[in-house]
PDB file of N, CA and C in Angstrom:
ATOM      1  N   UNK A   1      85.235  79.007 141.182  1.00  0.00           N
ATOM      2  CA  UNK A   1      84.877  80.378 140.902  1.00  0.00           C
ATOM      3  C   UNK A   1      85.265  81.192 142.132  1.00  0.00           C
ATOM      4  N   UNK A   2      85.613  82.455 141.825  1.00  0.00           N
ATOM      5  CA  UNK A   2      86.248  82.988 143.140  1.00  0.00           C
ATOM      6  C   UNK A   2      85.651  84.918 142.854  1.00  0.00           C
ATOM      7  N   UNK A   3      85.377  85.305 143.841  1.00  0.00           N
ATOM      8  CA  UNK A   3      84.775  86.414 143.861  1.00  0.00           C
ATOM      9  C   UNK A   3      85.716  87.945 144.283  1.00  0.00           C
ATOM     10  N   UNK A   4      85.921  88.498 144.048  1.00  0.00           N
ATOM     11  CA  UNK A   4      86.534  90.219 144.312  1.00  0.00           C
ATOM     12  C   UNK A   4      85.363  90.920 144.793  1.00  0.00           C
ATOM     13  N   UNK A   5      84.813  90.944 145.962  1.00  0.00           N
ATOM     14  CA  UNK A   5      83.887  92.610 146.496  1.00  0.00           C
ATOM     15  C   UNK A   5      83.707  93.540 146.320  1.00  0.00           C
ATOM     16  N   UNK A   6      85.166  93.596 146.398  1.00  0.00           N
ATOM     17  CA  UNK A   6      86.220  95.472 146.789  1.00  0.00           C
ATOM     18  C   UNK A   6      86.119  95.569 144.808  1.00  0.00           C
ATOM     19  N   UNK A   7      86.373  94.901 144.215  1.00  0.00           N
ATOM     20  CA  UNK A   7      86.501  94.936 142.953  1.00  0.00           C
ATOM     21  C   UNK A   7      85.349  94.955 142.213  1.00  0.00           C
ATOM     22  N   UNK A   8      83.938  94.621 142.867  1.00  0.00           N
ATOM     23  CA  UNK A   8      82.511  93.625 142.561  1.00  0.00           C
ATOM     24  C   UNK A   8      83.513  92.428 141.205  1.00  0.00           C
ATOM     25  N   UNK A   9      84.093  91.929 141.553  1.00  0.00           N
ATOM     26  CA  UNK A   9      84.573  91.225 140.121  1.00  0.00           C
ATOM     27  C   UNK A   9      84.251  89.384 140.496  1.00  0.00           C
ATOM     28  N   UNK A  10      83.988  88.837 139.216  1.00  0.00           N
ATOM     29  CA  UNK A  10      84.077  87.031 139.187  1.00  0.00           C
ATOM     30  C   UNK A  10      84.860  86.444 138.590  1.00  0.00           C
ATOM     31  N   UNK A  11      85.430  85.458 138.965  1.00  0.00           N
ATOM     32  CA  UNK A  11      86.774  84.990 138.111  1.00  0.00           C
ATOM     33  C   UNK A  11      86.219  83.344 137.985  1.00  0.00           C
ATOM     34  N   UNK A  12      86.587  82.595 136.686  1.00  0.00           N
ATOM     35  CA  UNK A  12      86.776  81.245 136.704  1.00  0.00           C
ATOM     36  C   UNK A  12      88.027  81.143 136.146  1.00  0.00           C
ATOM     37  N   UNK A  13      88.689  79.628 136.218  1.00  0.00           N
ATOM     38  CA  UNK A  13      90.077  79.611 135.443  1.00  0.00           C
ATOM     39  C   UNK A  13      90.079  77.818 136.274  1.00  0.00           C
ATOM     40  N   UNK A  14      91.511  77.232 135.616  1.00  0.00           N
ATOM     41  CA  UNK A  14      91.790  76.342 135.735  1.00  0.00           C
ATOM     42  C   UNK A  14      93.077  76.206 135.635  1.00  0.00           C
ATOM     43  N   UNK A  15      93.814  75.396 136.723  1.00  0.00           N
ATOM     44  CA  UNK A  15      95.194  74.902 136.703  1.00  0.00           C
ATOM     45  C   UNK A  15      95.130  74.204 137.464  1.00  0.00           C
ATOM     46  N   UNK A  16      96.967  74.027 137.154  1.00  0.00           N
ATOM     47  CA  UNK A  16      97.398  72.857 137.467  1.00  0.00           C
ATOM     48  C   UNK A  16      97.735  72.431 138.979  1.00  0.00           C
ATOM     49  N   UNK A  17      98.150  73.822 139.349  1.00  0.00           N
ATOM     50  CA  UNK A  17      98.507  73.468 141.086  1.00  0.00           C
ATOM     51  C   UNK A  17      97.433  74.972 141.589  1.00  0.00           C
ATOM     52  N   UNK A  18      96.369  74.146 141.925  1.00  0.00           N
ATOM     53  CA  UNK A  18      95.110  75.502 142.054  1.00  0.00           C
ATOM     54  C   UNK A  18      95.384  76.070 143.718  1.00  0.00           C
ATOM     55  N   UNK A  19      95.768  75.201 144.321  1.00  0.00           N
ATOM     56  CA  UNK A  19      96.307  75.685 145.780  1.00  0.00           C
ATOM     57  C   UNK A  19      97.226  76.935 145.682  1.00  0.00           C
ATOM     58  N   UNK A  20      98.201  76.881 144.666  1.00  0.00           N
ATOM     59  CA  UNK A  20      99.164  77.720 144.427  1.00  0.00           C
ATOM     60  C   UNK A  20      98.471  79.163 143.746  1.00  0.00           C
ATOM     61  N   UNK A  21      97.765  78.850 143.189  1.00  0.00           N
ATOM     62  CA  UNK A  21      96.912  79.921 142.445  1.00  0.00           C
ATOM     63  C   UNK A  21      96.216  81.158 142.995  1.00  0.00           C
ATOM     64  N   UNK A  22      95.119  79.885 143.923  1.00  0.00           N
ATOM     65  CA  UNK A  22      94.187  80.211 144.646  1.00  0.00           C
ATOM     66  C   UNK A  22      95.053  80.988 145.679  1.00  0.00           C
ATOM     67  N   UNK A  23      95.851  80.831 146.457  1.00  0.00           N
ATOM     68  CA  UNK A  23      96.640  81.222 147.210  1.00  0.00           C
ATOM     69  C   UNK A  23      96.936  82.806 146.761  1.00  0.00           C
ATOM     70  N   UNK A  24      97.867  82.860 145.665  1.00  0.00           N
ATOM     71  CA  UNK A  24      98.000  84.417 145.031  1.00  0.00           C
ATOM     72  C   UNK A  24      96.526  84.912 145.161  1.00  0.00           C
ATOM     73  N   UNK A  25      95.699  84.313 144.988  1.00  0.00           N
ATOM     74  CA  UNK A  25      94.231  85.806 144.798  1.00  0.00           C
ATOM     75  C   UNK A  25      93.835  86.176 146.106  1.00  0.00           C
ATOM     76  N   UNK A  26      93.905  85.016 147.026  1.00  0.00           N
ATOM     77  CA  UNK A  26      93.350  85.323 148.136  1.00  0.00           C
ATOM     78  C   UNK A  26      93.812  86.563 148.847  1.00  0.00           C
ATOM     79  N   UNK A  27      95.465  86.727 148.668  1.00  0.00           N
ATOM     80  CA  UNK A  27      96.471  87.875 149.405  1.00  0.00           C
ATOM     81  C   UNK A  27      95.935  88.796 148.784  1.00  0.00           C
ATOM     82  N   UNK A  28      94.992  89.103 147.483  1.00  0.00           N
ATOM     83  CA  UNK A  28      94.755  90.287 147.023  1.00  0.00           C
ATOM     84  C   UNK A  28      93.211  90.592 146.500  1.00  0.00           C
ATOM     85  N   UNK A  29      92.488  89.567 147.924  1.00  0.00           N
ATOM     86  CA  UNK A  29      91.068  90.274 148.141  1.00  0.00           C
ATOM     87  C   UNK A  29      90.154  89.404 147.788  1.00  0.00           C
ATOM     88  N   UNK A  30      90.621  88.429 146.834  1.00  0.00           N
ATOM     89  CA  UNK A  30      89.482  87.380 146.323  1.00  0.00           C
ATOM     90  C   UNK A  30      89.154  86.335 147.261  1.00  0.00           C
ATOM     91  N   UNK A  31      87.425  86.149 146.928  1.00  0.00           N
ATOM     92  CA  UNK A  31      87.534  85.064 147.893  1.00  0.00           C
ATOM     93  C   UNK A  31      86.566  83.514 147.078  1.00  0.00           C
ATOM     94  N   UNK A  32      87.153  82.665 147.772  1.00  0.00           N
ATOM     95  CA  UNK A  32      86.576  81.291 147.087  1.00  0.00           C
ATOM     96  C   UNK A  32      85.172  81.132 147.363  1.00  0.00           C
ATOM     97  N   UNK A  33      84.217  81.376 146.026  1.00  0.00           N
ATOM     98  CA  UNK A  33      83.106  80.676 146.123  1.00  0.00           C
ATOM     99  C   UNK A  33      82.758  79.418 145.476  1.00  0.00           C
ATOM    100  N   UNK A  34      83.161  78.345 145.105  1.00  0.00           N
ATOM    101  CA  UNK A  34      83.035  77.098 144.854  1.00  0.00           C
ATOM    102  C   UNK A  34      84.419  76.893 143.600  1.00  0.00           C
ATOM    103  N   UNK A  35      84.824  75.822 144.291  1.00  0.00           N
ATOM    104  CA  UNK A  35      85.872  74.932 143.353  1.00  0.00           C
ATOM    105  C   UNK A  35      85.618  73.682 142.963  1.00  0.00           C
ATOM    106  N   UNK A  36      85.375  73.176 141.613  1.00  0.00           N
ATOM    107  CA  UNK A  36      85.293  72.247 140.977  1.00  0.00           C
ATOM    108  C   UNK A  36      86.235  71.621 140.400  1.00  0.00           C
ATOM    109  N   UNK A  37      86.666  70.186 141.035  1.00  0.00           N
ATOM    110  CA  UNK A  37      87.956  69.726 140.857  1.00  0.00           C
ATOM    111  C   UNK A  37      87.786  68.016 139.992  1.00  0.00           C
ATOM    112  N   UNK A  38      86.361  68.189 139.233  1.00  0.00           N
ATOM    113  CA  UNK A  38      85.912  66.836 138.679  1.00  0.00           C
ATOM    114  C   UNK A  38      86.484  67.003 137.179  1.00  0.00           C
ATOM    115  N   UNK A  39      87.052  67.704 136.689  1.00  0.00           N
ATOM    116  CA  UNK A  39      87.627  67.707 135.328  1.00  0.00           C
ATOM    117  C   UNK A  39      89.225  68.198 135.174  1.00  0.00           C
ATOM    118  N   UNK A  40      89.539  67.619 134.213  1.00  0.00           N
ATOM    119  CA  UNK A  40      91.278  67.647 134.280  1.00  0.00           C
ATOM    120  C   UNK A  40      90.935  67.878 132.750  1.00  0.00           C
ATOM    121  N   UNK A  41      92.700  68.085 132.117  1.00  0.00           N
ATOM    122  CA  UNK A  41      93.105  68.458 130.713  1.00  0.00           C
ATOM    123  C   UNK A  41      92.091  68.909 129.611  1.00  0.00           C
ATOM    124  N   UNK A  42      92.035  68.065 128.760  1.00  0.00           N
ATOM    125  CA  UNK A  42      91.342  69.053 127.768  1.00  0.00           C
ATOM    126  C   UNK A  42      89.998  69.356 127.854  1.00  0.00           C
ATOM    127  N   UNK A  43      89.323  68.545 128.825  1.00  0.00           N
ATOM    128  CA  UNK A  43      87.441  68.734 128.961  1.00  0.00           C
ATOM    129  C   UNK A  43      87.817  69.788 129.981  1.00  0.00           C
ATOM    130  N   UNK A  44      88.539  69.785 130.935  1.00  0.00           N
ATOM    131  CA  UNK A  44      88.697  70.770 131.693  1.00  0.00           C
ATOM    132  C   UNK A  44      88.632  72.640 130.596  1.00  0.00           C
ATOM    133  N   UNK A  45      90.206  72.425 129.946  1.00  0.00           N
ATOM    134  CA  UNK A  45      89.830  73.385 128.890  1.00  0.00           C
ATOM    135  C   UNK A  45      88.487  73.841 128.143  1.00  0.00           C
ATOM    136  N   UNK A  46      88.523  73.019 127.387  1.00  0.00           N
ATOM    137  CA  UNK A  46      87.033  72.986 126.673  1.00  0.00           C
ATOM    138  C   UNK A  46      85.930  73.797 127.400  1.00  0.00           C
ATOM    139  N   UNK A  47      85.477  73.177 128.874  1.00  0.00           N
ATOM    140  CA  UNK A  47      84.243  73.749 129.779  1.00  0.00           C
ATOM    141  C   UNK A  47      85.018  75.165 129.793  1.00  0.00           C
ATOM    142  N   UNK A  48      86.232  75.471 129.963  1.00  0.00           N
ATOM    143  CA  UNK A  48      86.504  77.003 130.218  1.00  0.00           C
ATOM    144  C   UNK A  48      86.057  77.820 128.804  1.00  0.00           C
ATOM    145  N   UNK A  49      86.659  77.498 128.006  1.00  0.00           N
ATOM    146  CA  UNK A  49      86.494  78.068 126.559  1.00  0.00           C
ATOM    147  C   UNK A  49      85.280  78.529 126.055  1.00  0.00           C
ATOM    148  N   UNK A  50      84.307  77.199 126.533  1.00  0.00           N
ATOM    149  CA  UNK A  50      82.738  77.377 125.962  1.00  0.00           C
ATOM    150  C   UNK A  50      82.244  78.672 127.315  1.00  0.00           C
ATOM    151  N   UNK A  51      82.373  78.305 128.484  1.00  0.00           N
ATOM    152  CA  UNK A  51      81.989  78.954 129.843  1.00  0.00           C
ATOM    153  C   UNK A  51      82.544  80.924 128.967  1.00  0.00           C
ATOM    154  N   UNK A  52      83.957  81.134 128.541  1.00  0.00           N
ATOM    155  CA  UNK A  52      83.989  82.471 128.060  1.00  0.00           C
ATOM    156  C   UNK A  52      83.483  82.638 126.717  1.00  0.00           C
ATOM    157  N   UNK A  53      83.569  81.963 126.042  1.00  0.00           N
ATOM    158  CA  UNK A  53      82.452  81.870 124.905  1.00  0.00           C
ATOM    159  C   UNK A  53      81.363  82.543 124.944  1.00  0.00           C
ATOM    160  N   UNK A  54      80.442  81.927 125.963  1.00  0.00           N
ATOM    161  CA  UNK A  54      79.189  82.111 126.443  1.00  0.00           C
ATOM    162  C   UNK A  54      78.842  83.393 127.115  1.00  0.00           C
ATOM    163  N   UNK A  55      79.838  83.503 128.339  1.00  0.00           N
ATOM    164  CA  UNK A  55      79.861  84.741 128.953  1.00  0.00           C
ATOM    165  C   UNK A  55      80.204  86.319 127.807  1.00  0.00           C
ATOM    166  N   UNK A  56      80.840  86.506 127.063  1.00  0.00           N
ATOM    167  CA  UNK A  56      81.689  87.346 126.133  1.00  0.00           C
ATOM    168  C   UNK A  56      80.272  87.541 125.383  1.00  0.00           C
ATOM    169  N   UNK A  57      79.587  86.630 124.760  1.00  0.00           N
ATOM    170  CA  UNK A  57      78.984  86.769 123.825  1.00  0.00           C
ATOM    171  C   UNK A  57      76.959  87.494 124.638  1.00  0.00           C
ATOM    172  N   UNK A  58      77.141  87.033 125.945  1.00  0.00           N
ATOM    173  CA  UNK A  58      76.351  87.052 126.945  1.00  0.00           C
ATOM    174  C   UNK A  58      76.603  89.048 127.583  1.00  0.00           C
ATOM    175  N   UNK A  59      77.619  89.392 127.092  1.00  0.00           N
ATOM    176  CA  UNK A  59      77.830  91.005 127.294  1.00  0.00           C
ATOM    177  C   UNK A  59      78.465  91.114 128.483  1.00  0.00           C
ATOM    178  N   UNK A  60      79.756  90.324 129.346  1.00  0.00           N
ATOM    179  CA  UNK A  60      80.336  89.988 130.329  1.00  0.00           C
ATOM    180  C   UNK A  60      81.394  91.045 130.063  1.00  0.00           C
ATOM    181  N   UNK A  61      82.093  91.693 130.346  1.00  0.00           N
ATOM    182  CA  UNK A  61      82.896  92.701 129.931  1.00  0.00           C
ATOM    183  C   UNK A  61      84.428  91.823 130.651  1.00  0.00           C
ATOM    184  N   UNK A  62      84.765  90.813 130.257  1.00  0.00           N
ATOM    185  CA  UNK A  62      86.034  89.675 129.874  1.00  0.00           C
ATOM    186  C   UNK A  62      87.762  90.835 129.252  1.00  0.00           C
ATOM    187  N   UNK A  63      88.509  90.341 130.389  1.00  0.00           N
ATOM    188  CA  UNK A  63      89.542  90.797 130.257  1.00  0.00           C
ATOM    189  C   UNK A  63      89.466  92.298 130.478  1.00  0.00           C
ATOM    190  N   UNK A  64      88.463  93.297 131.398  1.00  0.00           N
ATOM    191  CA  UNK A  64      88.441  94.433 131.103  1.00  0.00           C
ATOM    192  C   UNK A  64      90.165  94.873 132.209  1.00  0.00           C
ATOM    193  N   UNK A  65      90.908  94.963 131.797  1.00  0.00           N
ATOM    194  CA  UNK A  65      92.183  95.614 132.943  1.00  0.00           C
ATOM    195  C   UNK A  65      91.869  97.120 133.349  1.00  0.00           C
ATOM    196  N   UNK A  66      90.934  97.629 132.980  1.00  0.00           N
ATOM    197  CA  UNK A  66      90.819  98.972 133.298  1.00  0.00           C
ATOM    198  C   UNK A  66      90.111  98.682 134.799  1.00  0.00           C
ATOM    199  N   UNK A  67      89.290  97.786 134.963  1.00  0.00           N
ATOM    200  CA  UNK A  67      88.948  97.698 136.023  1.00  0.00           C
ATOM    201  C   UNK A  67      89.961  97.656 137.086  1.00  0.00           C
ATOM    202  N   UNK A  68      91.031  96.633 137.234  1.00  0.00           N
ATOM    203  CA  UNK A  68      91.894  95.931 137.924  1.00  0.00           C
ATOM    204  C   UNK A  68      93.239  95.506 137.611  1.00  0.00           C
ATOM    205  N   UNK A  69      93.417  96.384 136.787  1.00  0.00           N
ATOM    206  CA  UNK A  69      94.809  96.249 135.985  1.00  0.00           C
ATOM    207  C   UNK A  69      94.924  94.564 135.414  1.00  0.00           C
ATOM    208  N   UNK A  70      95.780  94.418 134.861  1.00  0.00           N
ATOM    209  CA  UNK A  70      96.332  93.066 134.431  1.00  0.00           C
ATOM    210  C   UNK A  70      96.645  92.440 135.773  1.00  0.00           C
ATOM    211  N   UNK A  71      96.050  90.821 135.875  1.00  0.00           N
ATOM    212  CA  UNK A  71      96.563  90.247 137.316  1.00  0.00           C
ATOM    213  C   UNK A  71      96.244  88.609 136.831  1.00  0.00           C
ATOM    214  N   UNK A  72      96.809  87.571 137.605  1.00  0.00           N
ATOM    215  CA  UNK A  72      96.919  86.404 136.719  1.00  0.00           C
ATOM    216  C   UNK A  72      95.779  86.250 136.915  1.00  0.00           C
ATOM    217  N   UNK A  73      95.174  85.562 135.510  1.00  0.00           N
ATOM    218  CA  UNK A  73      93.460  85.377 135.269  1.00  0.00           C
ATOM    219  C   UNK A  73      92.379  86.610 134.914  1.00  0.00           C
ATOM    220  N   UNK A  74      93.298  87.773 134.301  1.00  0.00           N
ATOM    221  CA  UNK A  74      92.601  88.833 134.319  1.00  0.00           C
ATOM    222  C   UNK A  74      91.624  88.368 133.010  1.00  0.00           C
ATOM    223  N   UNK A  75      91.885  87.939 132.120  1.00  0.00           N
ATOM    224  CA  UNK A  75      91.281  87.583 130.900  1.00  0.00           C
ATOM    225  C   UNK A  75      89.932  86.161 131.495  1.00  0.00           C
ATOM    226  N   UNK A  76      89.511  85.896 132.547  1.00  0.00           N
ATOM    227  CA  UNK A  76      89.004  84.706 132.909  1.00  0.00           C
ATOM    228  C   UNK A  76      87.908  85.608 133.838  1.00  0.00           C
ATOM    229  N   UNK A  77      88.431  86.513 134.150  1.00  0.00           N
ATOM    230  CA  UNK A  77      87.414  87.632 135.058  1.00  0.00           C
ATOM    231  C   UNK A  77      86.658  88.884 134.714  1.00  0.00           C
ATOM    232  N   UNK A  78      85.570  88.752 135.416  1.00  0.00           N
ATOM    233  CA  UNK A  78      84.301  89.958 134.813  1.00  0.00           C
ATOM    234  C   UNK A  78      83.685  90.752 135.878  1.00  0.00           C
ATOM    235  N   UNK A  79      83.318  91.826 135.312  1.00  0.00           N
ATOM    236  CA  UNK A  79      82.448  92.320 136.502  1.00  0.00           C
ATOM    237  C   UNK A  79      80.888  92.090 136.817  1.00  0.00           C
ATOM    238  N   UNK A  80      80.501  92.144 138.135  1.00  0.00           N
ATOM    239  CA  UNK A  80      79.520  91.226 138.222  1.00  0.00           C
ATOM    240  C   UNK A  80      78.292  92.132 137.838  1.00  0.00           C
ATOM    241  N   UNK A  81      78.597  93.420 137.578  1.00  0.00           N
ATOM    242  CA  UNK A  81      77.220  94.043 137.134  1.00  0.00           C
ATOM    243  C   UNK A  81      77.124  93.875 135.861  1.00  0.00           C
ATOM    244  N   UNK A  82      78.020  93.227 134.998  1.00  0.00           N
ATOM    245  CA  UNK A  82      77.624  92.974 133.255  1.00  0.00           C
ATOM    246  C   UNK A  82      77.417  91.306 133.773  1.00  0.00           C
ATOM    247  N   UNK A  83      77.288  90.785 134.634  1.00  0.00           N
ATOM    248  CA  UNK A  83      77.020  89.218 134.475  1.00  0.00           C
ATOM    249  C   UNK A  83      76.959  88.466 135.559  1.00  0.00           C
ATOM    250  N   UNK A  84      75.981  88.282 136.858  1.00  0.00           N
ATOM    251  CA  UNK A  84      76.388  87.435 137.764  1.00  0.00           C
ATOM    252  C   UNK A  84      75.549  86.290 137.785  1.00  0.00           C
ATOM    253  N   UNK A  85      76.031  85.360 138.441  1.00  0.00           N
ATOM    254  CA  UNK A  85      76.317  84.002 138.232  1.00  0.00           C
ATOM    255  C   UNK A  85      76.534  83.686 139.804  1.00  0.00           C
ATOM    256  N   UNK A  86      75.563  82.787 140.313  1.00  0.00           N
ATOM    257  CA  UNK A  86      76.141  82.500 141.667  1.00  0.00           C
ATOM    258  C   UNK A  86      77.171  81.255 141.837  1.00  0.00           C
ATOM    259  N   UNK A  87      76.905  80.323 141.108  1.00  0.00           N
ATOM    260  CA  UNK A  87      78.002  79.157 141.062  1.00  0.00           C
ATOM    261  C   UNK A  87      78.691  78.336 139.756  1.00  0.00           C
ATOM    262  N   UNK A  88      79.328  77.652 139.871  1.00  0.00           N
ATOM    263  CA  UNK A  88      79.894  76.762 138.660  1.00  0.00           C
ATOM    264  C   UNK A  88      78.686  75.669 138.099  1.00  0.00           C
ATOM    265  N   UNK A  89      77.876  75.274 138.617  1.00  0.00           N
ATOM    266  CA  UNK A  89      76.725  74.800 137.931  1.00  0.00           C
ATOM    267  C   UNK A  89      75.538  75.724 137.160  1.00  0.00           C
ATOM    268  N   UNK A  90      75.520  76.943 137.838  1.00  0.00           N
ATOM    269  CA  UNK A  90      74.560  78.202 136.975  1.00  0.00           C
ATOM    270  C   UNK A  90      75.375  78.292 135.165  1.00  0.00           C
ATOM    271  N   UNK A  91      76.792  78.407 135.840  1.00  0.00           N
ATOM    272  CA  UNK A  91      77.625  78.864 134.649  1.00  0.00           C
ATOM    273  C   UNK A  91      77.578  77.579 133.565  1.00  0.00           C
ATOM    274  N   UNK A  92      77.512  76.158 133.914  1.00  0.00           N
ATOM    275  CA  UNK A  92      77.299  75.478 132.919  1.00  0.00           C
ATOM    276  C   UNK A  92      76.562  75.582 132.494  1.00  0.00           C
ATOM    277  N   UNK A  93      74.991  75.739 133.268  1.00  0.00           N
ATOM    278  CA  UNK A  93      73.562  75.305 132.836  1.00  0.00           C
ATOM    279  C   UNK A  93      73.797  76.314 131.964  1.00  0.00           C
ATOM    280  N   UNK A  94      73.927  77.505 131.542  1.00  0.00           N
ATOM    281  CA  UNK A  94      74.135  78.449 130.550  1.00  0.00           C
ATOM    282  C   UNK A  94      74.869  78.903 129.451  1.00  0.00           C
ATOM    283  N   UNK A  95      75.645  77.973 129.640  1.00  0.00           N
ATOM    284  CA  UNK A  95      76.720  77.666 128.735  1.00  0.00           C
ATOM    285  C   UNK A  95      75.632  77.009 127.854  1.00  0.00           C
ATOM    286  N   UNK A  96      75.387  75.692 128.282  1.00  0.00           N
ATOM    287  CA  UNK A  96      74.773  74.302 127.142  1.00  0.00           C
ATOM    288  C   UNK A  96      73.479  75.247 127.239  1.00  0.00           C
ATOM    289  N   UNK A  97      73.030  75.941 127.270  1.00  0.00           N
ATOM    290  CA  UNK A  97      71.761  76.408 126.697  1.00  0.00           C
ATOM    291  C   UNK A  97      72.248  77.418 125.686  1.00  0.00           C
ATOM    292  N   UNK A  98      73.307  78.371 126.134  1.00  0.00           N
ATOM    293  CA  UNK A  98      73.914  79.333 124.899  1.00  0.00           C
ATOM    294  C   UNK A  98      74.349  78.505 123.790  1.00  0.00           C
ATOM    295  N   UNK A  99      74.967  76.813 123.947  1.00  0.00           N
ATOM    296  CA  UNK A  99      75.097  76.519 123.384  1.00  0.00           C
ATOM    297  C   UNK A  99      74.152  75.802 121.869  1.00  0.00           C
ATOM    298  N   UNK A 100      73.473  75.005 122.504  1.00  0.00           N
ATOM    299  CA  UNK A 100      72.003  74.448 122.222  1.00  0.00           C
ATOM    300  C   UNK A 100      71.424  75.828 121.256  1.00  0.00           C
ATOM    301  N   UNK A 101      71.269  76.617 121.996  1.00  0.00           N
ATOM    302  CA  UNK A 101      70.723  77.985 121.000  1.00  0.00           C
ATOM    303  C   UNK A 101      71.353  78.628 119.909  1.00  0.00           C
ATOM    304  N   UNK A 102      72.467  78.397 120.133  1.00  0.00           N
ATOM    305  CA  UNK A 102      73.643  78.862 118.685  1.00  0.00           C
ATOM    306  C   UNK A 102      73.667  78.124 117.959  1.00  0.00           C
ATOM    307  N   UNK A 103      73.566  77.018 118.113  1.00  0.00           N
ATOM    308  CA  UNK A 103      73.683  75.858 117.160  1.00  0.00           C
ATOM    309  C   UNK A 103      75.350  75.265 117.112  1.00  0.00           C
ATOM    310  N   UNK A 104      76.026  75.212 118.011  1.00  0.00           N
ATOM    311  CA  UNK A 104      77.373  75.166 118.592  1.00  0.00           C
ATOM    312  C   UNK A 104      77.578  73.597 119.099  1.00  0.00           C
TER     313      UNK A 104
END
Protein backbone atom coordinates (compact mmCIF):
# COMPACT_ATOMS: atom_id res chain seq x y z
CA UNK A 1 0.00 0.00 0.00
CA UNK A 2 1.54 3.27 -0.78
CA UNK A 3 0.34 6.71 0.30
CA UNK A 4 0.13 10.40 -1.72
CA UNK A 5 0.01 13.44 1.16
CA UNK A 6 0.24 16.20 -1.29
CA UNK A 7 -2.67 14.24 -2.96
CA UNK A 8 -4.22 12.87 0.71
CA UNK A 9 -4.56 9.72 -1.73
CA UNK A 10 -4.09 5.49 -0.99
CA UNK A 11 -3.15 3.20 -3.53
CA UNK A 12 -3.02 -0.79 -3.50
CA UNK A 13 -2.12 -2.77 -6.73
CA UNK A 14 -0.02 -5.67 -7.65
CA UNK A 15 2.73 -6.62 -10.14
CA UNK A 16 5.00 -8.21 -11.52
CA UNK A 17 8.29 -6.26 -11.21
CA UNK A 18 6.96 -4.02 -8.07
CA UNK A 19 10.53 -2.43 -7.73
CA UNK A 20 9.89 -1.05 -11.17
CA UNK A 21 6.51 0.22 -10.25
CA UNK A 22 7.11 1.31 -6.96
CA UNK A 23 9.94 3.24 -8.35
CA UNK A 24 7.57 5.36 -10.93
CA UNK A 25 5.31 6.54 -7.82
CA UNK A 26 7.90 7.37 -5.64
CA UNK A 27 9.39 10.22 -8.38
CA UNK A 28 5.83 11.54 -8.13
CA UNK A 29 5.22 11.94 -4.35
CA UNK A 30 4.04 8.56 -3.16
CA UNK A 31 5.34 7.01 -0.42
CA UNK A 32 5.58 3.21 0.73
CA UNK A 33 3.53 2.26 3.60
CA UNK A 34 3.68 -1.53 3.73
CA UNK A 35 4.37 -4.09 0.91
CA UNK A 36 3.07 -7.48 0.93
CA UNK A 37 4.96 -9.85 -1.14
CA UNK A 38 3.29 -13.36 0.32
CA UNK A 39 0.90 -13.83 -2.68
CA UNK A 40 1.57 -14.27 -6.39
CA UNK A 41 -0.93 -14.87 -9.57
CA UNK A 42 -4.35 -15.45 -9.21
CA UNK A 43 -4.88 -15.31 -5.16
CA UNK A 44 -2.77 -12.38 -5.55
CA UNK A 45 -5.55 -11.03 -8.08
CA UNK A 46 -8.44 -12.26 -6.35
CA UNK A 47 -7.28 -10.38 -2.72
CA UNK A 48 -7.09 -7.19 -5.11
CA UNK A 49 -10.53 -7.60 -6.70
CA UNK A 50 -12.37 -8.49 -3.42
CA UNK A 51 -9.98 -5.55 -1.47
CA UNK A 52 -11.86 -2.97 -4.53
CA UNK A 53 -14.94 -4.74 -4.27
CA UNK A 54 -15.11 -3.94 -0.75
CA UNK A 55 -13.64 -0.55 -0.79
CA UNK A 56 -16.14 0.79 -3.96
CA UNK A 57 -19.01 -0.64 -2.32
CA UNK A 58 -17.60 0.80 1.24
CA UNK A 59 -18.06 4.60 -0.58
CA UNK A 60 -14.11 4.83 -1.51
CA UNK A 61 -14.32 7.19 -4.42
CA UNK A 62 -11.99 4.39 -6.81
CA UNK A 63 -10.58 5.59 -10.02
CA UNK A 64 -11.60 9.26 -9.26
CA UNK A 65 -8.90 11.07 -12.13
CA UNK A 66 -10.35 14.31 -11.28
CA UNK A 67 -8.41 14.16 -8.32
CA UNK A 68 -4.96 13.27 -9.97
CA UNK A 69 -5.47 12.83 -13.42
CA UNK A 70 -5.02 9.30 -14.91
CA UNK A 71 -1.53 7.80 -13.55
CA UNK A 72 -0.54 4.02 -13.50
CA UNK A 73 -2.85 2.51 -10.77
CA UNK A 74 -5.21 5.33 -10.90
CA UNK A 75 -8.20 2.87 -10.84
CA UNK A 76 -6.47 0.97 -7.54
CA UNK A 77 -6.36 4.48 -5.72
CA UNK A 78 -8.68 6.53 -3.36
CA UNK A 79 -8.86 9.35 -1.39
CA UNK A 80 -8.27 8.98 2.11
CA UNK A 81 -11.13 11.16 3.33
CA UNK A 82 -13.84 8.69 1.62
CA UNK A 83 -11.77 5.68 3.23
CA UNK A 84 -8.66 5.29 5.37
CA UNK A 85 -7.10 2.29 6.16
CA UNK A 86 -3.77 2.22 7.89
CA UNK A 87 -2.33 -1.10 6.49
CA UNK A 88 -2.72 -4.22 4.21
CA UNK A 89 -3.98 -6.32 7.11
CA UNK A 90 -6.87 -3.55 8.17
CA UNK A 91 -7.76 -3.82 4.38
CA UNK A 92 -8.17 -7.61 4.53
CA UNK A 93 -9.75 -7.82 7.92
CA UNK A 94 -12.52 -5.78 6.01
CA UNK A 95 -12.68 -7.19 3.08
CA UNK A 96 -13.66 -10.91 4.75
CA UNK A 97 -16.04 -9.15 6.98
CA UNK A 98 -17.65 -7.12 3.87
CA UNK A 99 -17.45 -10.30 2.65
CA UNK A 100 -19.00 -12.67 5.33
CA UNK A 101 -21.79 -9.87 5.46
CA UNK A 102 -22.81 -9.93 1.77
CA UNK A 103 -23.03 -13.29 1.61
CA UNK A 104 -20.04 -13.37 -1.07
Amino acid sequence: MIENSELNMLQIGISNSPQTRLAKHIKKGWKIIEISEMMVGQLALDNETAILRMLKAKGADLSNSKIAGKFDGYSEAWSKSTFEVKSIKELMRLTKEFEEGSGL
